[in-house]
C-alpha atoms as a PDB file:
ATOM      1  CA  UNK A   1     145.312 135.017   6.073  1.00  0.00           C
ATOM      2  CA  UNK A   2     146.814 138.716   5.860  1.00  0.00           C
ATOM      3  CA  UNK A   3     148.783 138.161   3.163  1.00  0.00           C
ATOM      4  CA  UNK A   4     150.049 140.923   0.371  1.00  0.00           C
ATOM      5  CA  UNK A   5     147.556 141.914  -2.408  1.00  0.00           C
ATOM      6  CA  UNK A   6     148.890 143.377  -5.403  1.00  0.00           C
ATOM      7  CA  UNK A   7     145.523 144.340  -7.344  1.00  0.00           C
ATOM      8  CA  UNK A   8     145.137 147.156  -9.649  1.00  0.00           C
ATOM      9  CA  UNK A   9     143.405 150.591  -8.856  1.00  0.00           C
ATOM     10  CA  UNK A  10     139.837 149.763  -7.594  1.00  0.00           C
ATOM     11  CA  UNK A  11     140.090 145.938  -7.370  1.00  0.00           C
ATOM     12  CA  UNK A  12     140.435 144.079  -4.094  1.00  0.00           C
ATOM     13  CA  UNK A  13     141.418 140.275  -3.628  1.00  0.00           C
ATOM     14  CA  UNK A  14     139.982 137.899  -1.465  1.00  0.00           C
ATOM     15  CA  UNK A  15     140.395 134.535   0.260  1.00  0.00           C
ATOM     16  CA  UNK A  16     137.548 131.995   0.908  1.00  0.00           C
ATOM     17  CA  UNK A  17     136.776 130.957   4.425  1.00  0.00           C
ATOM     18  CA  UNK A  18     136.884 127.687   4.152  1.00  0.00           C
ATOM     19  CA  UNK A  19     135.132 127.577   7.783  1.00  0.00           C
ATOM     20  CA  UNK A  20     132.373 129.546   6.726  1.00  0.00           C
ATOM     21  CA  UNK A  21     131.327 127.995   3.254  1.00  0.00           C
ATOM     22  CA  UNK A  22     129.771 124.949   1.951  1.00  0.00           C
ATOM     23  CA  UNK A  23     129.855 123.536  -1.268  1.00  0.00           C
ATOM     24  CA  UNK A  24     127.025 121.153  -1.750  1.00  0.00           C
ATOM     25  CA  UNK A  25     125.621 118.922  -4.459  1.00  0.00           C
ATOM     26  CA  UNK A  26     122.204 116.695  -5.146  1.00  0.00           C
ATOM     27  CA  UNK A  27     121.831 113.420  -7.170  1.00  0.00           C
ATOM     28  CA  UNK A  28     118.966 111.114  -8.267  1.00  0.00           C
ATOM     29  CA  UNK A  29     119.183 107.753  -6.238  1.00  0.00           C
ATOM     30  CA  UNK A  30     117.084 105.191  -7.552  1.00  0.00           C
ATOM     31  CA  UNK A  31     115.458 107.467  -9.381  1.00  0.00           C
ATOM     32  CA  UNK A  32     113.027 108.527  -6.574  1.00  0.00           C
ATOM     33  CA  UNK A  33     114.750 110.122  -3.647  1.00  0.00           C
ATOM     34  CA  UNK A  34     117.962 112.652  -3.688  1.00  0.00           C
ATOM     35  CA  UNK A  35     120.859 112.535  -1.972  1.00  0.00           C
ATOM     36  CA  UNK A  36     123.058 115.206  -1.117  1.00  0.00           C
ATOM     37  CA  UNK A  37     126.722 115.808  -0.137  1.00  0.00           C
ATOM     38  CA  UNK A  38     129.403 118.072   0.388  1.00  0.00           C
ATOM     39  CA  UNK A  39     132.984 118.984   0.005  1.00  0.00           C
ATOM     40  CA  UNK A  40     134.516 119.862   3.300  1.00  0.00           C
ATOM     41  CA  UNK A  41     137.958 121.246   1.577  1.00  0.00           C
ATOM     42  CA  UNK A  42     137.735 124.718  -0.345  1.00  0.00           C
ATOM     43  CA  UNK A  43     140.099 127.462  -1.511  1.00  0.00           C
ATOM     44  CA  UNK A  44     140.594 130.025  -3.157  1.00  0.00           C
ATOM     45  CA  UNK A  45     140.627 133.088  -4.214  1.00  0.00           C
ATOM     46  CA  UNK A  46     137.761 135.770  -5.846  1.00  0.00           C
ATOM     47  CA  UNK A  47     138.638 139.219  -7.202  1.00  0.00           C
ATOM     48  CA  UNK A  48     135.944 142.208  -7.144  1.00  0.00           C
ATOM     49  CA  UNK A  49     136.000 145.203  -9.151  1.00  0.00           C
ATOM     50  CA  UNK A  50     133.284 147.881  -7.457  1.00  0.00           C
ATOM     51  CA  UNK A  51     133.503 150.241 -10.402  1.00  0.00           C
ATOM     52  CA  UNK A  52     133.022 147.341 -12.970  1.00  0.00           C
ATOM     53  CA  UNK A  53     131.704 143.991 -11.809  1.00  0.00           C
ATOM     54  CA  UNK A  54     132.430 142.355 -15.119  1.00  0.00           C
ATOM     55  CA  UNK A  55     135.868 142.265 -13.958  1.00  0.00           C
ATOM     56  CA  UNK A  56     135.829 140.089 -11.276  1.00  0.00           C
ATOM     57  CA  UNK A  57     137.471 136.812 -11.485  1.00  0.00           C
ATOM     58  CA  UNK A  58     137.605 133.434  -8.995  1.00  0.00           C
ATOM     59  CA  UNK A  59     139.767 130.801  -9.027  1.00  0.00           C
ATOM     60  CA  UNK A  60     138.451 127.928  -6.388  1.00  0.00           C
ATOM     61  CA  UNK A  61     139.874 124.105  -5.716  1.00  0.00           C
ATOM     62  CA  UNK A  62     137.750 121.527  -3.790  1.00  0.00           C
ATOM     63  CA  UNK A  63     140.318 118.580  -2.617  1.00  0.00           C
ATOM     64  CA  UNK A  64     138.016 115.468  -3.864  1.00  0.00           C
ATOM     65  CA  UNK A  65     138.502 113.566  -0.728  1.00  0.00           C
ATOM     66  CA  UNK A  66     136.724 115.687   1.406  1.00  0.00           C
ATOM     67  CA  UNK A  67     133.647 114.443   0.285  1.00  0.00           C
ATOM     68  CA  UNK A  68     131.052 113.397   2.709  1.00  0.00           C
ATOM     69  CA  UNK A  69     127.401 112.124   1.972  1.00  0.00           C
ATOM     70  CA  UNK A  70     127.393 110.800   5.807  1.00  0.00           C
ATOM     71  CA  UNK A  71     127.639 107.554   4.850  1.00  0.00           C
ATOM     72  CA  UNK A  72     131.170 105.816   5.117  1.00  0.00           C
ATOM     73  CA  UNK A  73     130.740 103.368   2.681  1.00  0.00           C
ATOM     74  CA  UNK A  74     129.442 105.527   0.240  1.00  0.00           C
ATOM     75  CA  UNK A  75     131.783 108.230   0.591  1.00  0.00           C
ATOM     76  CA  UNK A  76     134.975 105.568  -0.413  1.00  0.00           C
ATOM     77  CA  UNK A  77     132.886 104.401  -3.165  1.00  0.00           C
ATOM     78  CA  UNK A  78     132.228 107.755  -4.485  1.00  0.00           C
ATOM     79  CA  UNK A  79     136.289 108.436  -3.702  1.00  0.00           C
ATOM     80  CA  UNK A  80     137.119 104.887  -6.091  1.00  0.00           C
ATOM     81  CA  UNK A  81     138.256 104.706  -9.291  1.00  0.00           C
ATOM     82  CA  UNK A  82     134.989 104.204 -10.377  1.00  0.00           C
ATOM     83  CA  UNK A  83     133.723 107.847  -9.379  1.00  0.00           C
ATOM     84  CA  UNK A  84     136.157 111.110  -8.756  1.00  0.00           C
ATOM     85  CA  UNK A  85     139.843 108.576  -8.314  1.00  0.00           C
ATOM     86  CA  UNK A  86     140.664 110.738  -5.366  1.00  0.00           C
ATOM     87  CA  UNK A  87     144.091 109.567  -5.841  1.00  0.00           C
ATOM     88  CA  UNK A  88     144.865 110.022  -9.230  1.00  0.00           C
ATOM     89  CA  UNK A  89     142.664 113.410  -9.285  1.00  0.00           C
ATOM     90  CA  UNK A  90     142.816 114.996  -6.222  1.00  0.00           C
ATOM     91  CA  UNK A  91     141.254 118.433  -6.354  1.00  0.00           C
ATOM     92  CA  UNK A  92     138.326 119.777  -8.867  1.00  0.00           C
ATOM     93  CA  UNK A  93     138.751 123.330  -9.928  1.00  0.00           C
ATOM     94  CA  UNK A  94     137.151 126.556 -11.389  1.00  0.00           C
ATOM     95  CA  UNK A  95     138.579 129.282 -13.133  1.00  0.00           C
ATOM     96  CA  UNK A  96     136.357 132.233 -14.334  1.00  0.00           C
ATOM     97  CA  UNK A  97     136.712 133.383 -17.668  1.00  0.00           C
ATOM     98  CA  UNK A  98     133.762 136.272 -17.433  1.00  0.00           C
ATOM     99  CA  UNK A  99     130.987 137.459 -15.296  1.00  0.00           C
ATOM    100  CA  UNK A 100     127.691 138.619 -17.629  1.00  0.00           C
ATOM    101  CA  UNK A 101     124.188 139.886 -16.915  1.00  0.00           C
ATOM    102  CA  UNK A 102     124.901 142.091 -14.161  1.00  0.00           C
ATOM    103  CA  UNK A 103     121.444 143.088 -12.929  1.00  0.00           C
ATOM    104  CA  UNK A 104     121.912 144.427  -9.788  1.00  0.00           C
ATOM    105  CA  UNK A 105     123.263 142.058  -6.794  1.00  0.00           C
ATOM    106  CA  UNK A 106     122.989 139.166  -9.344  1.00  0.00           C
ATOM    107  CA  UNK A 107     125.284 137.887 -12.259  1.00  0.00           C
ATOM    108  CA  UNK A 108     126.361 134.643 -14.354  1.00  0.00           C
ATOM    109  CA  UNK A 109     129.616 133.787 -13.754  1.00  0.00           C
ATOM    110  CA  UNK A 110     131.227 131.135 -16.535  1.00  0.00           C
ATOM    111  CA  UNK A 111     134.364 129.498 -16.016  1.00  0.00           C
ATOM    112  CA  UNK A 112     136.023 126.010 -16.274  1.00  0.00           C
ATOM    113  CA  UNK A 113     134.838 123.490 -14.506  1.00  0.00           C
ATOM    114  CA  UNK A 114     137.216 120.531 -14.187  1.00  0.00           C
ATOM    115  CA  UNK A 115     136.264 117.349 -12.068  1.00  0.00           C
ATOM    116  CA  UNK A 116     137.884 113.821 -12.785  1.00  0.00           C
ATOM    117  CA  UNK A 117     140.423 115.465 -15.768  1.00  0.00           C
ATOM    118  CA  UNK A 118     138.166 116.914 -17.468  1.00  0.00           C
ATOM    119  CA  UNK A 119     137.255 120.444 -18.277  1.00  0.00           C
ATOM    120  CA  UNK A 120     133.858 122.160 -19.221  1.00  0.00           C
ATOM    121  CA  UNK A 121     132.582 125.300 -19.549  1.00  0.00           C
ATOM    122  CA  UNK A 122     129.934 126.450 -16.869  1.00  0.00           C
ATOM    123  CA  UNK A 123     127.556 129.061 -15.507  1.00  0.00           C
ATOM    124  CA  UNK A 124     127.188 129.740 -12.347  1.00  0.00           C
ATOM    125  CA  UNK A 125     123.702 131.827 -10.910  1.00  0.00           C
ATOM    126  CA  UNK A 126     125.493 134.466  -8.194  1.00  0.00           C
ATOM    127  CA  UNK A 127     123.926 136.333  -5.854  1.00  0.00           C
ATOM    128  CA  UNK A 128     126.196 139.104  -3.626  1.00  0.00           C
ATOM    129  CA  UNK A 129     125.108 138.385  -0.361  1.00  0.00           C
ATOM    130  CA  UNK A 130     126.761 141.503   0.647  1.00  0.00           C
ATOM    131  CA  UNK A 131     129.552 142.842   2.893  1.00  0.00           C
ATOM    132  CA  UNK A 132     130.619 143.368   6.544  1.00  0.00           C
ATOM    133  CA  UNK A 133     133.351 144.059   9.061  1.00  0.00           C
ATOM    134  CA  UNK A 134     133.965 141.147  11.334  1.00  0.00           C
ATOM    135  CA  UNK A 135     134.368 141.492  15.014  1.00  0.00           C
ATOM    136  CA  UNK A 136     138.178 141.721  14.318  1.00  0.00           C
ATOM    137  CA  UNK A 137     138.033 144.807  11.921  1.00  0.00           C
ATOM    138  CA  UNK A 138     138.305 142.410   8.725  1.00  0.00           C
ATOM    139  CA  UNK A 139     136.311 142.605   5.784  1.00  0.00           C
ATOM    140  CA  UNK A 140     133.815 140.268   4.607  1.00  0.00           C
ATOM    141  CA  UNK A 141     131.983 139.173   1.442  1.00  0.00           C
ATOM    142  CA  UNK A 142     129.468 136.725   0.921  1.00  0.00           C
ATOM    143  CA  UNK A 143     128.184 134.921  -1.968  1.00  0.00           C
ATOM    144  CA  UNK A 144     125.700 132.537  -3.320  1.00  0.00           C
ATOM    145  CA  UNK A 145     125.936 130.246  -6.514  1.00  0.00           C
ATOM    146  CA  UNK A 146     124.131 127.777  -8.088  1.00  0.00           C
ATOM    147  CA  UNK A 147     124.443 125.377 -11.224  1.00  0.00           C
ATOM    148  CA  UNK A 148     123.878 122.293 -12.462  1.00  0.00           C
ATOM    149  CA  UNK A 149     126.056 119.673 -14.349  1.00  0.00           C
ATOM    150  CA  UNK A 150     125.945 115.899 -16.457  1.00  0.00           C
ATOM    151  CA  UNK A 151     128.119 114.049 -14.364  1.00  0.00           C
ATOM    152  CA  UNK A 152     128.404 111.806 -17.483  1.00  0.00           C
ATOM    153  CA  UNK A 153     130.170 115.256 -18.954  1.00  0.00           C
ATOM    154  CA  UNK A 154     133.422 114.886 -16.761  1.00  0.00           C
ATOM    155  CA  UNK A 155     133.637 110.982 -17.307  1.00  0.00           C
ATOM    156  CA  UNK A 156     131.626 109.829 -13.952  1.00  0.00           C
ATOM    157  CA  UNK A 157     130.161 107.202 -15.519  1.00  0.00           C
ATOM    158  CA  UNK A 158     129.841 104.172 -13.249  1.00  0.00           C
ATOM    159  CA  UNK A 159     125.605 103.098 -12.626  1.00  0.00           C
ATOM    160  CA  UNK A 160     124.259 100.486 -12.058  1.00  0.00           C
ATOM    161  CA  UNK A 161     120.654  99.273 -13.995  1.00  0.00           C
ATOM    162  CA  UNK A 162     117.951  98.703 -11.298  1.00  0.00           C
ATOM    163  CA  UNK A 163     116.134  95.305 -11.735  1.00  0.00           C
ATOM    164  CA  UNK A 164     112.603  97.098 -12.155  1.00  0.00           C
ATOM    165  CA  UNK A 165     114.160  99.656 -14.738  1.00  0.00           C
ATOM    166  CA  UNK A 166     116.367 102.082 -14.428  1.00  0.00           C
ATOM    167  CA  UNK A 167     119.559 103.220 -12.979  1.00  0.00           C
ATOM    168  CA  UNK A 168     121.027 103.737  -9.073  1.00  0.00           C
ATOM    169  CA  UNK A 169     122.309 107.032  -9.468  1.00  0.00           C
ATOM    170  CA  UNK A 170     121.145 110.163 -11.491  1.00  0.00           C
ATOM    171  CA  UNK A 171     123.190 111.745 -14.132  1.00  0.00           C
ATOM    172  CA  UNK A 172     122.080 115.272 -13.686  1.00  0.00           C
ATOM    173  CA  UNK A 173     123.870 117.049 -10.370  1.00  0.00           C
ATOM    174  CA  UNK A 174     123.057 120.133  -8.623  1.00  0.00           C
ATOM    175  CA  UNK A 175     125.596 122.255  -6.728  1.00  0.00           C
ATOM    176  CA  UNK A 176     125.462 125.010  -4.738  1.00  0.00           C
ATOM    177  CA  UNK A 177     127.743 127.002  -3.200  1.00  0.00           C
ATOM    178  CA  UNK A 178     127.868 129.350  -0.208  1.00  0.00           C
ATOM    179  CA  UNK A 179     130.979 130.863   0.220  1.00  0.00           C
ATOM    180  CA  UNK A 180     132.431 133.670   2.390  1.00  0.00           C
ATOM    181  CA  UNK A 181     135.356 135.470   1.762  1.00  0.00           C
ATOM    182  CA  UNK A 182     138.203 137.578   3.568  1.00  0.00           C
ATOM    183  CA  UNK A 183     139.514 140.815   1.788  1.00  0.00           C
ATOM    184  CA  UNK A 184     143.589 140.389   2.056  1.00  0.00           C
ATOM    185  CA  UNK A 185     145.451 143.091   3.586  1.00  0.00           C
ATOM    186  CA  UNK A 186     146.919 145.723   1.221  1.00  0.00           C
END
């Protein structure tokens, strides 16, 4: 992980920990009970700027297969054609385009969001969760994110309509994010 870092005067560069962060999400099931999953593969990198938050940046990819609901039969479903077509798209991505309404440890960052081949605009609720030295003299950072999406919006439309009314699963998604990251050597 100690690779080179070429940032500009008072920026530092980071790698996510993909041992040490989750991404998570929440859907409607029959319209009565959630279920939730996860991504097991994350990368990327984030970009801080002490002097002037605003500046940071983050660039993350999720590899769609790594999704697990912990159920099998489920999770190939969900990897089909007729959900994310791990196959045909096999990472989502986000790309910052501004951070706004710095108050303190908190911020909106909005980026691209793009799942299935499509891309959207988003805002993502941060919280800083702060920074630490590791027990090997690294450097740590830790943040929290939250936002929620129209999985209808990125062309996830499969559903099924429920014999009493309805539909199987919810349009609206939730996702969270926990993600810790490790400052690259200069």
């Amino acid at each position: 992980m100690s690779t080179s870092a070429a940032t500009a005067a008072g920026t530092t560069t980071w790698t996510i920990d993909a041992a040490h962060s989750h991404v998570e999400f929440a859907v409607k099931h029959l319209m009565i009970s959630t279920v939730r999953g996860r991504f097991g593969g994350v990368s990327g990198t984030v970009t801080t700027d002490d002097a002037d938050p605003a500046k940071g940046r983050a660039q993350i990819e999720i590899e769609s297969a790594t999704i697990d609901t912990r159920e099998a039969q489920r999770d190939t479903h969900l990897k089909s054609a007729d959900f994310f077509d791990v196959e045909k798209f096999p990472k989502l991505t986000f790309n910052s385009t501004r951070i706004s309404d710095v108050k303190g440890q908190n911020f909106k960052l909005i980026g691209d969001l793009t799942i299935h081949g499509v891309t959207r605009e988003v805002t993502l609720d941060v919280t800083s969760e702060g920074k630490g030295k590791d027990p090997w003299g690294g450097d740590r950072a830790a943040f929290s994110a939250t936002t929620a999406i129209k999985r209808s919006d990125y062309g996830l439309t499969w559903n099924q309509a429920l014999e009493t009314g309805g539909i199987l699963v919810g349009d609206d998604i939730k996702i969270s994010l926990d993600v810790q990251l490790v400052k690259k050597a200069a």
